[in-house]
C-alpha atoms as a PDB file:
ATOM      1  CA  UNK A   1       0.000   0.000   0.000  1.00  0.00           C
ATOM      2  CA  UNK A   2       1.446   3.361  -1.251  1.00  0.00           C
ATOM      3  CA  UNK A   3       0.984   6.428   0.847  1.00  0.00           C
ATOM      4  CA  UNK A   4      -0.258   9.564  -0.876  1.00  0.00           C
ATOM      5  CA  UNK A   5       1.578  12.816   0.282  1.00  0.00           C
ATOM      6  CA  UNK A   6      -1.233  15.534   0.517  1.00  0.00           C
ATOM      7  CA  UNK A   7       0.286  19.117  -0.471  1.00  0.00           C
ATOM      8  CA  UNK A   8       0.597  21.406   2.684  1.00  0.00           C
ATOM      9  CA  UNK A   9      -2.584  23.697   3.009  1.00  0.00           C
ATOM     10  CA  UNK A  10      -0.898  26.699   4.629  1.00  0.00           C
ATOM     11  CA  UNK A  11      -2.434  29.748   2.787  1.00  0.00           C
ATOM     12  CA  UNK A  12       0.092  30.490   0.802  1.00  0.00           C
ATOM     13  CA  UNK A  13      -1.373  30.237  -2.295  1.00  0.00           C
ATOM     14  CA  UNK A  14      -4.381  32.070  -1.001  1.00  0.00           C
ATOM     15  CA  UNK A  15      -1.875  34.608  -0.293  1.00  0.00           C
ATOM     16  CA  UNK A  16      -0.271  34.777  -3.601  1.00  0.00           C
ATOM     17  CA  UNK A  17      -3.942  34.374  -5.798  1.00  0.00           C
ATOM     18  CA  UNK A  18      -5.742  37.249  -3.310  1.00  0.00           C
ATOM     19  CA  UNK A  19      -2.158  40.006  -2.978  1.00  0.00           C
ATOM     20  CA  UNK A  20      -1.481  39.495  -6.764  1.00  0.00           C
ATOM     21  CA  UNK A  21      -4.749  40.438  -7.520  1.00  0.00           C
ATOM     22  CA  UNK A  22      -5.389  42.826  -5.518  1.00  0.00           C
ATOM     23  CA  UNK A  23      -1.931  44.477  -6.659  1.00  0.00           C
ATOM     24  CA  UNK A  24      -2.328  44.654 -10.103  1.00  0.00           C
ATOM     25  CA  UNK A  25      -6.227  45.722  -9.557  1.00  0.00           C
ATOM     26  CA  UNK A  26      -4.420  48.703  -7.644  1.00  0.00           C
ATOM     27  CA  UNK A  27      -1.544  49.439 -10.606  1.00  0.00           C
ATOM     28  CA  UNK A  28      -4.223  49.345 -12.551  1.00  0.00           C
ATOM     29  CA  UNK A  29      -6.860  51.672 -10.945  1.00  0.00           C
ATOM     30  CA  UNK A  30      -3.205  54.077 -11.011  1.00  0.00           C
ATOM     31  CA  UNK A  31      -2.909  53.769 -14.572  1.00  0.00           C
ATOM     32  CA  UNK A  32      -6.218  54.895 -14.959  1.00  0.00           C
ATOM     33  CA  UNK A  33      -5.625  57.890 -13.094  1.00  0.00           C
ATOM     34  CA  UNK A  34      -3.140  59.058 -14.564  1.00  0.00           C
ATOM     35  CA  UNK A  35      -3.704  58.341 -18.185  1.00  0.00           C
ATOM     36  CA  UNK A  36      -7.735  58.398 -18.420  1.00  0.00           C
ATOM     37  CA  UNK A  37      -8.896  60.577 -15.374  1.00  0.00           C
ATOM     38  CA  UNK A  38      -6.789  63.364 -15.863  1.00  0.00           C
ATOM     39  CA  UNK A  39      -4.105  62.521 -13.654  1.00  0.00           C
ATOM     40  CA  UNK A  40      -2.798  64.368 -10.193  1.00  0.00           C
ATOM     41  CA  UNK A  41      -1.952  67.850  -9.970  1.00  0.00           C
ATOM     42  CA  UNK A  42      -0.608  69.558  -6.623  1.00  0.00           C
ATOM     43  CA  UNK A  43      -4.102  69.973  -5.592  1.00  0.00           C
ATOM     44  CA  UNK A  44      -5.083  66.529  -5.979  1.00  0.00           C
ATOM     45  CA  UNK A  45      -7.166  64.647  -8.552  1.00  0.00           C
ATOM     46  CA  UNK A  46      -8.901  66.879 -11.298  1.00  0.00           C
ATOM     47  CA  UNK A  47     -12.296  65.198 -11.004  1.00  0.00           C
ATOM     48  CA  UNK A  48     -14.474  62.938  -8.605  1.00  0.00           C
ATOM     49  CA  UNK A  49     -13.416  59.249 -10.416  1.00  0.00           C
ATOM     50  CA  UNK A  50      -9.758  60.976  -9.868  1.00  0.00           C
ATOM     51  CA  UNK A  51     -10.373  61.211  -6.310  1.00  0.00           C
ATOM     52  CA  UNK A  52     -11.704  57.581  -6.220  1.00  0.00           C
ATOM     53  CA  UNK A  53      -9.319  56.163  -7.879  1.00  0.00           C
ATOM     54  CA  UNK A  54      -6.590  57.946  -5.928  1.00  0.00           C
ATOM     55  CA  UNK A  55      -8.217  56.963  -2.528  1.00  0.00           C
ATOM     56  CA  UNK A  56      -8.577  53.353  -4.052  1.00  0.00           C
ATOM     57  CA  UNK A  57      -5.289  53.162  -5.154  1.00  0.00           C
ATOM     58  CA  UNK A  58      -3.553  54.822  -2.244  1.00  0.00           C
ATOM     59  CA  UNK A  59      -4.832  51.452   0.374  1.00  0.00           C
ATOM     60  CA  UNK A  60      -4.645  48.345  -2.202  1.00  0.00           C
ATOM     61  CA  UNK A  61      -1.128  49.335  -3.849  1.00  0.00           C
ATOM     62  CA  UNK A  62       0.309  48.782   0.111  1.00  0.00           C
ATOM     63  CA  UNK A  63      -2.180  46.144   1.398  1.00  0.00           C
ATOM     64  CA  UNK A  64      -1.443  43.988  -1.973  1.00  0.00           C
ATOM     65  CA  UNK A  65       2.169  44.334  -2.259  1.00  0.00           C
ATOM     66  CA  UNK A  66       2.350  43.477   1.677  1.00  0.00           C
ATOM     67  CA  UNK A  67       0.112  40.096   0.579  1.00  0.00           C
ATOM     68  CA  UNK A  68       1.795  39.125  -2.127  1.00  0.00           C
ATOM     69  CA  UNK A  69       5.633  39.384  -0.175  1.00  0.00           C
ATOM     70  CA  UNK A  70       3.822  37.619   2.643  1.00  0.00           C
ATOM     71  CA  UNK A  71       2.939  34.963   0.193  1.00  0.00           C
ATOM     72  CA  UNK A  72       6.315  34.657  -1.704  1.00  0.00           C
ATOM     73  CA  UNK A  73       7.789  34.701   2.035  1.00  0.00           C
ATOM     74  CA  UNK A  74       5.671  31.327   2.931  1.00  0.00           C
ATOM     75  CA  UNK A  75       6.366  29.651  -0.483  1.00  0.00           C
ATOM     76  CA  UNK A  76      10.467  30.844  -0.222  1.00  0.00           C
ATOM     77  CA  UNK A  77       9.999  28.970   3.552  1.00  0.00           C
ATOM     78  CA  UNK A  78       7.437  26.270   2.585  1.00  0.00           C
ATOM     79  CA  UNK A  79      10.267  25.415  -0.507  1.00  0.00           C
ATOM     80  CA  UNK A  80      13.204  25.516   1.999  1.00  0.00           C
ATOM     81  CA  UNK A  81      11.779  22.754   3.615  1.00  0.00           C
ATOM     82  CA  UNK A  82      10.845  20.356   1.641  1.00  0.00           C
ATOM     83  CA  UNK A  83      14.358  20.132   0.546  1.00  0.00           C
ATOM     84  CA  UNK A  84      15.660  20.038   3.854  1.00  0.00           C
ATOM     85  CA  UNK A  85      13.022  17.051   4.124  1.00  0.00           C
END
């Protein structure tokens, strides 16, 4: 009888799917701003979707890039120890 090695359920991929997504949602929402929404001036956004999509882009551009180096943390550690193993 052959034992089946189930893959380690430890979020990490979770971690990679949700921060890369919410990442490039947040580059992208940025790229809007600045090529479709008339960009930023030293006042701020020129319009109201400017001011959404700054304030959008301004918390998921942190939160995703601190999710997705969370993730590529657990999968650098997760990797280190199955070839320890």
């Amino acid at each position: 009888m052959q034992s089946r090695v189930e893959p380690i359920r430890d979020g990490t991929t979770e971690l990679l799917q949700w921060g890369g997504s919410i990442l490039g949602s947040s580059v992208l929402v940025i790229v809007l701003l600045f090529t479709l929404l008339g960009g930023v001036g030293a006042e701020g956004a020129h319009n109201n979707a400017g001011w959404l999509a700054l304030i959008i882009g301004a918390m998921s551009l942190p939160f995703g890039l601190m999710l997705t180096l969370l993730g590529l943390a657990k999968w650098l550690r997760r990797r280190s120890l199955e070839k320890q193993r």
